[in-house]
PDB file of N, CA and C in Angstrom:
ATOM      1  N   UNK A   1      12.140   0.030  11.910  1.00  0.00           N
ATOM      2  CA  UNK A   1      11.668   0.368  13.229  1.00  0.00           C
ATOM      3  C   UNK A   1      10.727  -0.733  13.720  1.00  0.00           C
ATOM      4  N   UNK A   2      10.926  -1.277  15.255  1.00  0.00           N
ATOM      5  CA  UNK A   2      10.113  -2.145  15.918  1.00  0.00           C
ATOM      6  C   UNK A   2       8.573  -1.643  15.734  1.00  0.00           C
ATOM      7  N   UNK A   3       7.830  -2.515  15.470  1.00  0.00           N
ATOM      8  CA  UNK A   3       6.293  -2.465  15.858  1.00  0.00           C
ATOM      9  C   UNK A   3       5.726  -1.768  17.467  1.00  0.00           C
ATOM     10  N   UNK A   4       6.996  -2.038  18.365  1.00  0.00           N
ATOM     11  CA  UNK A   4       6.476  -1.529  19.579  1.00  0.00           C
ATOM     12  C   UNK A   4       7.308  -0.060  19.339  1.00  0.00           C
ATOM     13  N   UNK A   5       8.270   0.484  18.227  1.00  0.00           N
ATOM     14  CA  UNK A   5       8.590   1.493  18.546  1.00  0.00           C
ATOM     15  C   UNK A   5       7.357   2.151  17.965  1.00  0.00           C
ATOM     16  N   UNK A   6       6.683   2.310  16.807  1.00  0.00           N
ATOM     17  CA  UNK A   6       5.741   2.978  15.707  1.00  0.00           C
ATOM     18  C   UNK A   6       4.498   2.833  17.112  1.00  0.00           C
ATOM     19  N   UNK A   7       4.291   2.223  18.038  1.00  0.00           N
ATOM     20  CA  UNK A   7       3.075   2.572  18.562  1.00  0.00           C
ATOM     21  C   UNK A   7       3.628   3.505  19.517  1.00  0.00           C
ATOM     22  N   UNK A   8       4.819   3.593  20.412  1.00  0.00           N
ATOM     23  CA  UNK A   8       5.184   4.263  21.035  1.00  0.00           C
ATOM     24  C   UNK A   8       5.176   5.958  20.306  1.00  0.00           C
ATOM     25  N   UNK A   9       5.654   5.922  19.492  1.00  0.00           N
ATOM     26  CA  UNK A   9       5.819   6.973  18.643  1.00  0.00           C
ATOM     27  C   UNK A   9       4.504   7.967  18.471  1.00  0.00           C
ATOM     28  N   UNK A  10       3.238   6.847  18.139  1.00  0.00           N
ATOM     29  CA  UNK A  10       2.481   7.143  17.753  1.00  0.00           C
ATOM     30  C   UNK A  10       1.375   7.536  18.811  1.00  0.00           C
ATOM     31  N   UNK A  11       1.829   7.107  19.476  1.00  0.00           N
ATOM     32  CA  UNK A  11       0.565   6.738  21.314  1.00  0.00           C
ATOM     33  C   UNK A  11       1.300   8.564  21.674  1.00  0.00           C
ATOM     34  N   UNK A  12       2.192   9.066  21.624  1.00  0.00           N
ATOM     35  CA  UNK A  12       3.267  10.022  22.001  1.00  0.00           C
ATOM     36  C   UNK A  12       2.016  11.710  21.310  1.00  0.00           C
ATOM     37  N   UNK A  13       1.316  11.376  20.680  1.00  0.00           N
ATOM     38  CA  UNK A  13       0.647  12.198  20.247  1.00  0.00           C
ATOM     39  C   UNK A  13      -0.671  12.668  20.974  1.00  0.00           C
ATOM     40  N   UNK A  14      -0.975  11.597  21.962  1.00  0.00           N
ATOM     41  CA  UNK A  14      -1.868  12.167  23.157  1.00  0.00           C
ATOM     42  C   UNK A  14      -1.475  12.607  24.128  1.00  0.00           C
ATOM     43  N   UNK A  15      -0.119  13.475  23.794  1.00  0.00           N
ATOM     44  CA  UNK A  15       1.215  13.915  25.419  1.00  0.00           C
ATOM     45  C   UNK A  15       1.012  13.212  26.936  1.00  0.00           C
ATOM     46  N   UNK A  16       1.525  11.965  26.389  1.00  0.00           N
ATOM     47  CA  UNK A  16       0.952  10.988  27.873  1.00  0.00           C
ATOM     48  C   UNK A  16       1.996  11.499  29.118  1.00  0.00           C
ATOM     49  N   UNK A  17       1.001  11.553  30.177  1.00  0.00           N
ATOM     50  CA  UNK A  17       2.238  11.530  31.355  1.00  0.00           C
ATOM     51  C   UNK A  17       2.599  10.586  31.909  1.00  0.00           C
ATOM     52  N   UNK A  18       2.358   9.308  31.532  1.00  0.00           N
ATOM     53  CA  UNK A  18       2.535   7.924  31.767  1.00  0.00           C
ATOM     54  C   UNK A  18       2.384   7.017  30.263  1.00  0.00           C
ATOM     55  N   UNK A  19       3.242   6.690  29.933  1.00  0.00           N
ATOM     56  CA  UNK A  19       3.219   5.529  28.839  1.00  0.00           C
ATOM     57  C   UNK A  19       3.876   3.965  28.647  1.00  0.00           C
ATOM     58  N   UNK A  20       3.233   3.156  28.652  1.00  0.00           N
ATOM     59  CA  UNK A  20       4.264   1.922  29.125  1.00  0.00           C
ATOM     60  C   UNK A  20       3.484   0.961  27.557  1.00  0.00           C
ATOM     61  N   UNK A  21       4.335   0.437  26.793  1.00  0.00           N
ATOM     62  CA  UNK A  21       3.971  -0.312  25.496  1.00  0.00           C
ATOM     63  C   UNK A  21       4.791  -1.660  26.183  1.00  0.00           C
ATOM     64  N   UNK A  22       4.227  -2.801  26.184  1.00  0.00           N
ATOM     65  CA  UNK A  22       4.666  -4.054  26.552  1.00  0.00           C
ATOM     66  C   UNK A  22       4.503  -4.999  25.623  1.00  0.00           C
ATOM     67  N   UNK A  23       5.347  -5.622  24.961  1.00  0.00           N
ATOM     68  CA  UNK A  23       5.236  -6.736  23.994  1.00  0.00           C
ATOM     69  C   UNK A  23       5.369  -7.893  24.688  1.00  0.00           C
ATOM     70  N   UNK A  24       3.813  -8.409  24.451  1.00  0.00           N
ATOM     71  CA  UNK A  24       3.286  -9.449  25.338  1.00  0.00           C
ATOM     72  C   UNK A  24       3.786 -10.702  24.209  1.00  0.00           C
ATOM     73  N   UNK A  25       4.132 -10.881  23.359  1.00  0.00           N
ATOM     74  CA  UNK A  25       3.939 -11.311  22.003  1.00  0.00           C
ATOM     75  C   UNK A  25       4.271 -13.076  22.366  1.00  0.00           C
ATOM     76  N   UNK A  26       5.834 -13.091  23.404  1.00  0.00           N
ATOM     77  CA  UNK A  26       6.115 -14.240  23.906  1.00  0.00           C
ATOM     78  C   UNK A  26       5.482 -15.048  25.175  1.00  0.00           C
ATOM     79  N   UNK A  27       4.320 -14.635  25.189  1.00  0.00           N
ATOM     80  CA  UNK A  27       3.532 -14.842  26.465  1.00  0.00           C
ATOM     81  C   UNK A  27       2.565 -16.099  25.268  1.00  0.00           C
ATOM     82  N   UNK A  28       2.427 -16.031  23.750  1.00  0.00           N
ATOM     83  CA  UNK A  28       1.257 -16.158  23.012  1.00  0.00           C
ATOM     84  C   UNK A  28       2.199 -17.626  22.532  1.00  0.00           C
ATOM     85  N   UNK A  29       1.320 -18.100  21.601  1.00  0.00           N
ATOM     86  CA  UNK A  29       1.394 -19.199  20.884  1.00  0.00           C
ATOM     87  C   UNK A  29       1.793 -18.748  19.029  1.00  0.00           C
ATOM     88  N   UNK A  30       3.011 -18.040  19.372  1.00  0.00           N
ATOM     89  CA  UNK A  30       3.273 -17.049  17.588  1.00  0.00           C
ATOM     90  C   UNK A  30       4.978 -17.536  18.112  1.00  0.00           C
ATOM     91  N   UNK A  31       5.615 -17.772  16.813  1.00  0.00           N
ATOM     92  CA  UNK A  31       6.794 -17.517  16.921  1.00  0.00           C
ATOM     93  C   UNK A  31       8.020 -16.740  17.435  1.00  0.00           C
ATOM     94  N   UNK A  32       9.128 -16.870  17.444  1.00  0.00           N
ATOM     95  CA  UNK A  32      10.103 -16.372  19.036  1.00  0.00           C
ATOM     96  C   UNK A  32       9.756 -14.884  17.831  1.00  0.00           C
ATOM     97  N   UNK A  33      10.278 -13.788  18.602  1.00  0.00           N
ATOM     98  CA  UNK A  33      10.855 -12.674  18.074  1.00  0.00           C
ATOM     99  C   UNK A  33       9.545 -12.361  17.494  1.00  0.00           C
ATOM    100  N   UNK A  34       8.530 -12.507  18.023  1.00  0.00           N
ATOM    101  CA  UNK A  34       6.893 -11.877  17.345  1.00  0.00           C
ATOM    102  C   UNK A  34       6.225 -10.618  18.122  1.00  0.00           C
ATOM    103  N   UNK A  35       5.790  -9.683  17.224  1.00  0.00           N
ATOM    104  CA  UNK A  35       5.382  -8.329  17.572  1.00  0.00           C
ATOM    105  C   UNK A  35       3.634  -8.584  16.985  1.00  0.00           C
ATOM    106  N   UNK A  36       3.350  -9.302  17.720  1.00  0.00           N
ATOM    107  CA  UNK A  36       1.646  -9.483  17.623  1.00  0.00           C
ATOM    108  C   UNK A  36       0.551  -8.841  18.845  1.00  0.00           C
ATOM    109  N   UNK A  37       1.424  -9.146  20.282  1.00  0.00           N
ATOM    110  CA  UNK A  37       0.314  -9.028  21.576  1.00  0.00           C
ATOM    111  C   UNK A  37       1.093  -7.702  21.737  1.00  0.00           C
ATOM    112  N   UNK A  38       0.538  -6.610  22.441  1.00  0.00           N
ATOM    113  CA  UNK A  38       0.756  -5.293  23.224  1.00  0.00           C
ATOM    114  C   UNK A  38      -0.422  -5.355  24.154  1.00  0.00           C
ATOM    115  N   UNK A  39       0.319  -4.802  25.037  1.00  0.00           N
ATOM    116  CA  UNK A  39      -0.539  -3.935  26.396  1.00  0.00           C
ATOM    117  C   UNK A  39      -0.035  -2.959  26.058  1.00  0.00           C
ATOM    118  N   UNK A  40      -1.015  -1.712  26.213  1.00  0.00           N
ATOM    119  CA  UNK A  40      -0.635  -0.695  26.412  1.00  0.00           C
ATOM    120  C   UNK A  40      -1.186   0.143  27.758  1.00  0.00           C
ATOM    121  N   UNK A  41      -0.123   0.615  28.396  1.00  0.00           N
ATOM    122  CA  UNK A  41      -0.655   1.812  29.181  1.00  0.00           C
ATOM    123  C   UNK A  41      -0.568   3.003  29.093  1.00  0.00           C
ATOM    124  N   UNK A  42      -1.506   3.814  29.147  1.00  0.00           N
ATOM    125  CA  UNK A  42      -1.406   5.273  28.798  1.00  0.00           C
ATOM    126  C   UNK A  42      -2.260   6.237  29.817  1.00  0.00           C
ATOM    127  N   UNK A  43      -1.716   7.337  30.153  1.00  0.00           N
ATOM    128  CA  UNK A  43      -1.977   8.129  31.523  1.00  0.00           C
ATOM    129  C   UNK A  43      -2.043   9.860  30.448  1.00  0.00           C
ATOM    130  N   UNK A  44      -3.167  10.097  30.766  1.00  0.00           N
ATOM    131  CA  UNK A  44      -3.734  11.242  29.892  1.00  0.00           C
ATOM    132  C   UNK A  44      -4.541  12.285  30.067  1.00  0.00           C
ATOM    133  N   UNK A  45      -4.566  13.840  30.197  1.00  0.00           N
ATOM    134  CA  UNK A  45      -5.517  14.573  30.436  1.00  0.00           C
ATOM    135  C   UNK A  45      -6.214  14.447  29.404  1.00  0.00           C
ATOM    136  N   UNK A  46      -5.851  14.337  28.121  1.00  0.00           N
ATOM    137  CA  UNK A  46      -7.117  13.997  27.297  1.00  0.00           C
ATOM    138  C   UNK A  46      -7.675  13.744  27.185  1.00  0.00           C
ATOM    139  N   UNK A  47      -8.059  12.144  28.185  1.00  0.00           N
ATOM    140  CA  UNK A  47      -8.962  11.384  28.700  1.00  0.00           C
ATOM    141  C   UNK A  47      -9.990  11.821  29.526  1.00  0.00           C
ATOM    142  N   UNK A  48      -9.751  13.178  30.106  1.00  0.00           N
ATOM    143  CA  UNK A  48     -10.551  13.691  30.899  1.00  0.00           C
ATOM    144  C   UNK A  48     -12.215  13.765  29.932  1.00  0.00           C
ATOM    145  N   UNK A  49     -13.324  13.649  31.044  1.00  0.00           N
ATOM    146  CA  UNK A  49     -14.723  13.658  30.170  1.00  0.00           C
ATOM    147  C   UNK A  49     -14.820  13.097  29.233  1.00  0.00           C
ATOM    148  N   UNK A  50     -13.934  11.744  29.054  1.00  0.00           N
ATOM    149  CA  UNK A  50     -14.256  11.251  27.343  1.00  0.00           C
ATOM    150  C   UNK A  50     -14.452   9.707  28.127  1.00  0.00           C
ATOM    151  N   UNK A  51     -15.703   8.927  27.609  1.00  0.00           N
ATOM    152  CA  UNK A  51     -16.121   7.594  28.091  1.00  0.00           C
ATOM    153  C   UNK A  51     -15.012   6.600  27.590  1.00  0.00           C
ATOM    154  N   UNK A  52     -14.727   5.213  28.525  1.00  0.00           N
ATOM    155  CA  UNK A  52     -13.518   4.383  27.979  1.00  0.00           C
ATOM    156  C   UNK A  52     -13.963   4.306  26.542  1.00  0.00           C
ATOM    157  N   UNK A  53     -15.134   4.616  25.838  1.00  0.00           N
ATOM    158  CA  UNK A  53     -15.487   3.645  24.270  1.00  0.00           C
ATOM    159  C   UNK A  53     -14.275   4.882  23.552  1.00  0.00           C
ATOM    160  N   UNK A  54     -14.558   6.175  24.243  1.00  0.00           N
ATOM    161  CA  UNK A  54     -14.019   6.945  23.045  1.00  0.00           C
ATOM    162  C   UNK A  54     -12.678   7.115  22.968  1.00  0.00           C
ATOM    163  N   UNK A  55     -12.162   6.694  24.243  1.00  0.00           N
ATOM    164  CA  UNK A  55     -10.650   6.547  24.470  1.00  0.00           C
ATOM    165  C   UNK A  55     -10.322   5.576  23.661  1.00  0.00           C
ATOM    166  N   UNK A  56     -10.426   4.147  23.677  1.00  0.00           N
ATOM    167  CA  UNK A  56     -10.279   3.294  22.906  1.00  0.00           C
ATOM    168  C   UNK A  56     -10.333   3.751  21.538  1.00  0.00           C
ATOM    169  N   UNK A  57     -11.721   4.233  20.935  1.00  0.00           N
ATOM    170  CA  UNK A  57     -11.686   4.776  19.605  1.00  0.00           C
ATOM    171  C   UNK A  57     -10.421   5.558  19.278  1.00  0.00           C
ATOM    172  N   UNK A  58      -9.770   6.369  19.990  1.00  0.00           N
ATOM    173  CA  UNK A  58      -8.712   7.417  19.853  1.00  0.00           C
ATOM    174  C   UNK A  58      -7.766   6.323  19.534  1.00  0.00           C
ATOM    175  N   UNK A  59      -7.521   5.707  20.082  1.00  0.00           N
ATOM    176  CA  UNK A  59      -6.415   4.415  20.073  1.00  0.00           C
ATOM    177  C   UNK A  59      -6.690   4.029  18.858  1.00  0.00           C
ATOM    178  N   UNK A  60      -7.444   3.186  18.650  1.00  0.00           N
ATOM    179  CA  UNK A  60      -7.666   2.339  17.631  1.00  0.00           C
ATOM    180  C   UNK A  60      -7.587   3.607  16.024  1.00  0.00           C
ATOM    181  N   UNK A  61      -8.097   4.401  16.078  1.00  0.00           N
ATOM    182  CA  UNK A  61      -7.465   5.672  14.947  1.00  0.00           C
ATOM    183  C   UNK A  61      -5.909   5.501  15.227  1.00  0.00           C
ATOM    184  N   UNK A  62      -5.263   6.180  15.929  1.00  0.00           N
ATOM    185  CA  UNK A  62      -4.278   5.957  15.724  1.00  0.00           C
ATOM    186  C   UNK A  62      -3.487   4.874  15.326  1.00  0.00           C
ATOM    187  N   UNK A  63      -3.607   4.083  15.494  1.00  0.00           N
ATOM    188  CA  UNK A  63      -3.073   2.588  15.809  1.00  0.00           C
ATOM    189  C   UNK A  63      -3.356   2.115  14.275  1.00  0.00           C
ATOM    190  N   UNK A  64      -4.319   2.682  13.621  1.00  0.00           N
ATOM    191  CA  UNK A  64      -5.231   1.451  12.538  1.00  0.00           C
ATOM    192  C   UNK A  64      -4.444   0.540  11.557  1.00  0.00           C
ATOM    193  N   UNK A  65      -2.891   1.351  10.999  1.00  0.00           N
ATOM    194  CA  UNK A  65      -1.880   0.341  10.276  1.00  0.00           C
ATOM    195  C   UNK A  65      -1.333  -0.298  11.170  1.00  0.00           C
ATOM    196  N   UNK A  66      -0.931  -0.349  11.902  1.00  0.00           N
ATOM    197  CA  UNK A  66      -0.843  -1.861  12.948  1.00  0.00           C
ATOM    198  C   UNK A  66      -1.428  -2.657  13.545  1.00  0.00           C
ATOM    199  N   UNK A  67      -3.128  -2.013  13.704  1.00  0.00           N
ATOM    200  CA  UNK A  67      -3.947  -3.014  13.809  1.00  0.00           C
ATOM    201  C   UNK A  67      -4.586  -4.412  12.565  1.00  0.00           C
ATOM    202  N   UNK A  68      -4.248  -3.382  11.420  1.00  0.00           N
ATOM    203  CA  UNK A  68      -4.612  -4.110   9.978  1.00  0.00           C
ATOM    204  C   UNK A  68      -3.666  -4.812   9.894  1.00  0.00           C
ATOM    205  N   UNK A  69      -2.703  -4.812  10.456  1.00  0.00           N
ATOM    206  CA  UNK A  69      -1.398  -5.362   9.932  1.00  0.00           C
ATOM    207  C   UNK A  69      -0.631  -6.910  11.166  1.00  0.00           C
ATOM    208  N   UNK A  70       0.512  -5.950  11.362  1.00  0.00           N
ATOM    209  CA  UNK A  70       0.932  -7.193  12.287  1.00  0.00           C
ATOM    210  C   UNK A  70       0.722  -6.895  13.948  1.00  0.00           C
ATOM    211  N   UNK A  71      -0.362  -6.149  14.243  1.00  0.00           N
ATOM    212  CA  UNK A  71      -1.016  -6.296  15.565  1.00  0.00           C
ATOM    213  C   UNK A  71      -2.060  -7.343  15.233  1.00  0.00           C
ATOM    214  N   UNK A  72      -2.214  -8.231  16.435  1.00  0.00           N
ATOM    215  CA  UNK A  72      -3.470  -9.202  16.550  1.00  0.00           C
ATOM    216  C   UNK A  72      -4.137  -8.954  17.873  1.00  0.00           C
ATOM    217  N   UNK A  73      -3.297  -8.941  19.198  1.00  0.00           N
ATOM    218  CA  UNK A  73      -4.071  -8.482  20.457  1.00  0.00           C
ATOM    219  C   UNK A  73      -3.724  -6.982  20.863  1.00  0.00           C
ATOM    220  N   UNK A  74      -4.353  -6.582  20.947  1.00  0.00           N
ATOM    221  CA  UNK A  74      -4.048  -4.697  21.441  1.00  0.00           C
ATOM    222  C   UNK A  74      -4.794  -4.869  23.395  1.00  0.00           C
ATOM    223  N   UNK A  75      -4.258  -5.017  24.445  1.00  0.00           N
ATOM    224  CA  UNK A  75      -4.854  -4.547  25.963  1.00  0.00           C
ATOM    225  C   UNK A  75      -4.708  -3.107  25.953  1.00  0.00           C
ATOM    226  N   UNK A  76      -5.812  -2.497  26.346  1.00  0.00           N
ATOM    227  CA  UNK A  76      -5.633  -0.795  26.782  1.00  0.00           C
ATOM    228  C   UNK A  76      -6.179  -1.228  27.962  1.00  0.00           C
ATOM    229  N   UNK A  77      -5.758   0.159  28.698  1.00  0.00           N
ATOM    230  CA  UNK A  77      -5.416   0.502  30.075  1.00  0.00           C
ATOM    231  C   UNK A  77      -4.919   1.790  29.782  1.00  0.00           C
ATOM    232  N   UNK A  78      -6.444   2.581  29.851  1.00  0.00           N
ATOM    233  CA  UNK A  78      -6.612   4.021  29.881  1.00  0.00           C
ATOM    234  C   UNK A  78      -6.817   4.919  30.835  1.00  0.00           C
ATOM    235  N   UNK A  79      -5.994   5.961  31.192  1.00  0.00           N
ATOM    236  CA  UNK A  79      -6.429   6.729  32.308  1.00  0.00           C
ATOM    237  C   UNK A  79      -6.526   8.143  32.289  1.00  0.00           C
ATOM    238  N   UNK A  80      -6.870   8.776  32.921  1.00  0.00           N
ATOM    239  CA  UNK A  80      -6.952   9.696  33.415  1.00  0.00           C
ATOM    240  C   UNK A  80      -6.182  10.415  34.139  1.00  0.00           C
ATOM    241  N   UNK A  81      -5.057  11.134  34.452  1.00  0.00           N
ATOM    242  CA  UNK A  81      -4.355  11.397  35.673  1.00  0.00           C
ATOM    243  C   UNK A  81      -4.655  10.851  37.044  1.00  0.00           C
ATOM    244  N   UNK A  82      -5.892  11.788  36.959  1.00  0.00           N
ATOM    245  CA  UNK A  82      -6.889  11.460  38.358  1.00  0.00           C
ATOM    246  C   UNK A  82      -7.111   9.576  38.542  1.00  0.00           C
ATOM    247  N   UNK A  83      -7.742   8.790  38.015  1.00  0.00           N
ATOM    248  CA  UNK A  83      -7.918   7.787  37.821  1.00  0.00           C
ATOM    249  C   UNK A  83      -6.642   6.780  38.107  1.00  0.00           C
ATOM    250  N   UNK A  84      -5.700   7.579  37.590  1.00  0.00           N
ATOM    251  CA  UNK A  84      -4.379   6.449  37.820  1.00  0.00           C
ATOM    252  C   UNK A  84      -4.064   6.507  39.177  1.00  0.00           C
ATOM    253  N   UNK A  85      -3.933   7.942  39.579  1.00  0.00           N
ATOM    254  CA  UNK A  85      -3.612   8.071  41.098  1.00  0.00           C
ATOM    255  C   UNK A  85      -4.662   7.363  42.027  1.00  0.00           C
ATOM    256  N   UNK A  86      -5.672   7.427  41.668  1.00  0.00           N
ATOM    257  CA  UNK A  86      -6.620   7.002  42.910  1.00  0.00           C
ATOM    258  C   UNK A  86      -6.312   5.236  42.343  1.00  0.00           C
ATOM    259  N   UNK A  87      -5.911   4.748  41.599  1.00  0.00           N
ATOM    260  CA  UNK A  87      -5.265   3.315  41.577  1.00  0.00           C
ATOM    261  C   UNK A  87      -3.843   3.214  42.000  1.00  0.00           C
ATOM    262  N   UNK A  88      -2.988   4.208  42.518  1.00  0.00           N
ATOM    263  CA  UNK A  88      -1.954   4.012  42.962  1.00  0.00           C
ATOM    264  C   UNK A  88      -1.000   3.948  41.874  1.00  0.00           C
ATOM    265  N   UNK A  89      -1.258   4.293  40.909  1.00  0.00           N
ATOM    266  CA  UNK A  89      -0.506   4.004  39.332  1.00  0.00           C
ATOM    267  C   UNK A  89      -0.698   2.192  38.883  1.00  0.00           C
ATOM    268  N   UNK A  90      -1.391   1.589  39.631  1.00  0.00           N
ATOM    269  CA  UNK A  90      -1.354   0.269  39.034  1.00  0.00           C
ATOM    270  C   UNK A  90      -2.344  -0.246  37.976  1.00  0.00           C
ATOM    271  N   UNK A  91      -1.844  -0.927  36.891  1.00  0.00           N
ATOM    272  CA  UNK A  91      -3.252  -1.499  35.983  1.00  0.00           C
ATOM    273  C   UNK A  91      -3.200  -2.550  36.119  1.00  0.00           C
ATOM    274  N   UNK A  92      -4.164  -3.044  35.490  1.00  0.00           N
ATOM    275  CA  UNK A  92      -4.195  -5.043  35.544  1.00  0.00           C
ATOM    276  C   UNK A  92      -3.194  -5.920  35.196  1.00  0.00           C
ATOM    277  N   UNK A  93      -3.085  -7.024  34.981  1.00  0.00           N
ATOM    278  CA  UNK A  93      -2.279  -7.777  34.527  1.00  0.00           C
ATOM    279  C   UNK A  93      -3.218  -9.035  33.784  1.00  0.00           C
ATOM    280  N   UNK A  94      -2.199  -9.156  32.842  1.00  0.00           N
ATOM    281  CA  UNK A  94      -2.765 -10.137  31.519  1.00  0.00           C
ATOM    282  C   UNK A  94      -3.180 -11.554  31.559  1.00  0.00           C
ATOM    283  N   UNK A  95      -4.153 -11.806  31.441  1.00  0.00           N
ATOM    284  CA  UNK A  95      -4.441 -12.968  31.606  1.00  0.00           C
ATOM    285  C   UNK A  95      -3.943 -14.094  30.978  1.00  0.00           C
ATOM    286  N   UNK A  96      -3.483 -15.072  31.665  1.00  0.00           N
ATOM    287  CA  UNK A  96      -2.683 -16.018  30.804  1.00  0.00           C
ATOM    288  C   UNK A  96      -3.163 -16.559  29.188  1.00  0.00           C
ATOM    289  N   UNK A  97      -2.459 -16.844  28.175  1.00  0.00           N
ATOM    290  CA  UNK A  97      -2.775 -17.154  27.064  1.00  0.00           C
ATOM    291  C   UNK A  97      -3.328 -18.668  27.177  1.00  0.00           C
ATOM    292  N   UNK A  98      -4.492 -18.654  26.309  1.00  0.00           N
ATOM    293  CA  UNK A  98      -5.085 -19.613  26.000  1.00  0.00           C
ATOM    294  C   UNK A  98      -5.175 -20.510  25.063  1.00  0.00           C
ATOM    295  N   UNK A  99      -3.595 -20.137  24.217  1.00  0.00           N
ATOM    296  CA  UNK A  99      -3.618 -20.963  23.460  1.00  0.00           C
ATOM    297  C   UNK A  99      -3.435 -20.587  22.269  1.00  0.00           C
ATOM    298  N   UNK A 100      -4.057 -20.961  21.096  1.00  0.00           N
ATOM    299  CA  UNK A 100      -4.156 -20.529  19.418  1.00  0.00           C
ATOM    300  C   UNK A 100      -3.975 -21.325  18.715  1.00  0.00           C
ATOM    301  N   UNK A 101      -3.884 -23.011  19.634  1.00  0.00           N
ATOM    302  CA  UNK A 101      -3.379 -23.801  18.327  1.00  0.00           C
ATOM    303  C   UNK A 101      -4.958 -24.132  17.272  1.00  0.00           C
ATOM    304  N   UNK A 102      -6.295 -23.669  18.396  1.00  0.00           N
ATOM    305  CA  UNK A 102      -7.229 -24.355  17.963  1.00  0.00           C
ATOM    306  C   UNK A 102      -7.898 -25.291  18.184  1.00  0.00           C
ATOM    307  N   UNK A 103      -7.114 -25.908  19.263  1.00  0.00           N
ATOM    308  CA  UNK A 103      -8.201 -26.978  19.553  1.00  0.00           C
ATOM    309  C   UNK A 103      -8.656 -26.603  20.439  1.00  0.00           C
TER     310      UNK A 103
END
């Protein structure tokens, strides 16, 4: 199973009403066919009354064998029902890669 399927799978446990997993991976400086960068978007009543730190925390629990592993960049883009709508459903977009060779 893909790396972007196991987060999908796994993100699926906060009953999102919006979920979008994007493998940014060829945007980066990692080899073709690499499951390193994700954005994730996720649209959630769960999120309701909980500060972005603890949303993230929820993520990052879930997530933690792919973060130890072959995740290196994780983007969240957490919402709220409410929150997404009053953005029109739109989140940010990724800032171009900077590189990795090191210098």
């Amino acid at each position: 199973m893909s790396v972007q399927s196991q987060i999908e799978q796994k993100l699926a446990a906060l009953a999102p009403e919006a979920l979008q997993v994007e493998n940014e991976s060829h945007l980066h400086n990692v080899p073709a066919n690499s499951e390193t960068h994700f954005k994730v978007t996720l649209v959630s009543e769960r999120f309701d009354a909980m500060m972005p730190v603890k949303r993230h925390q929820q993520i990052y629990a879930l997530l933690a064998d792919e973060l130890s592993g072959p995740v290196h960049a994780l983007a969240l883009h957490l919402y709220t029902p409410a929150e997404w709508q009053a953005r029109g459903g739109g989140r940010p977009d990724s800032p171009n890669c900077r590189g990795g060779s090191g210098k």
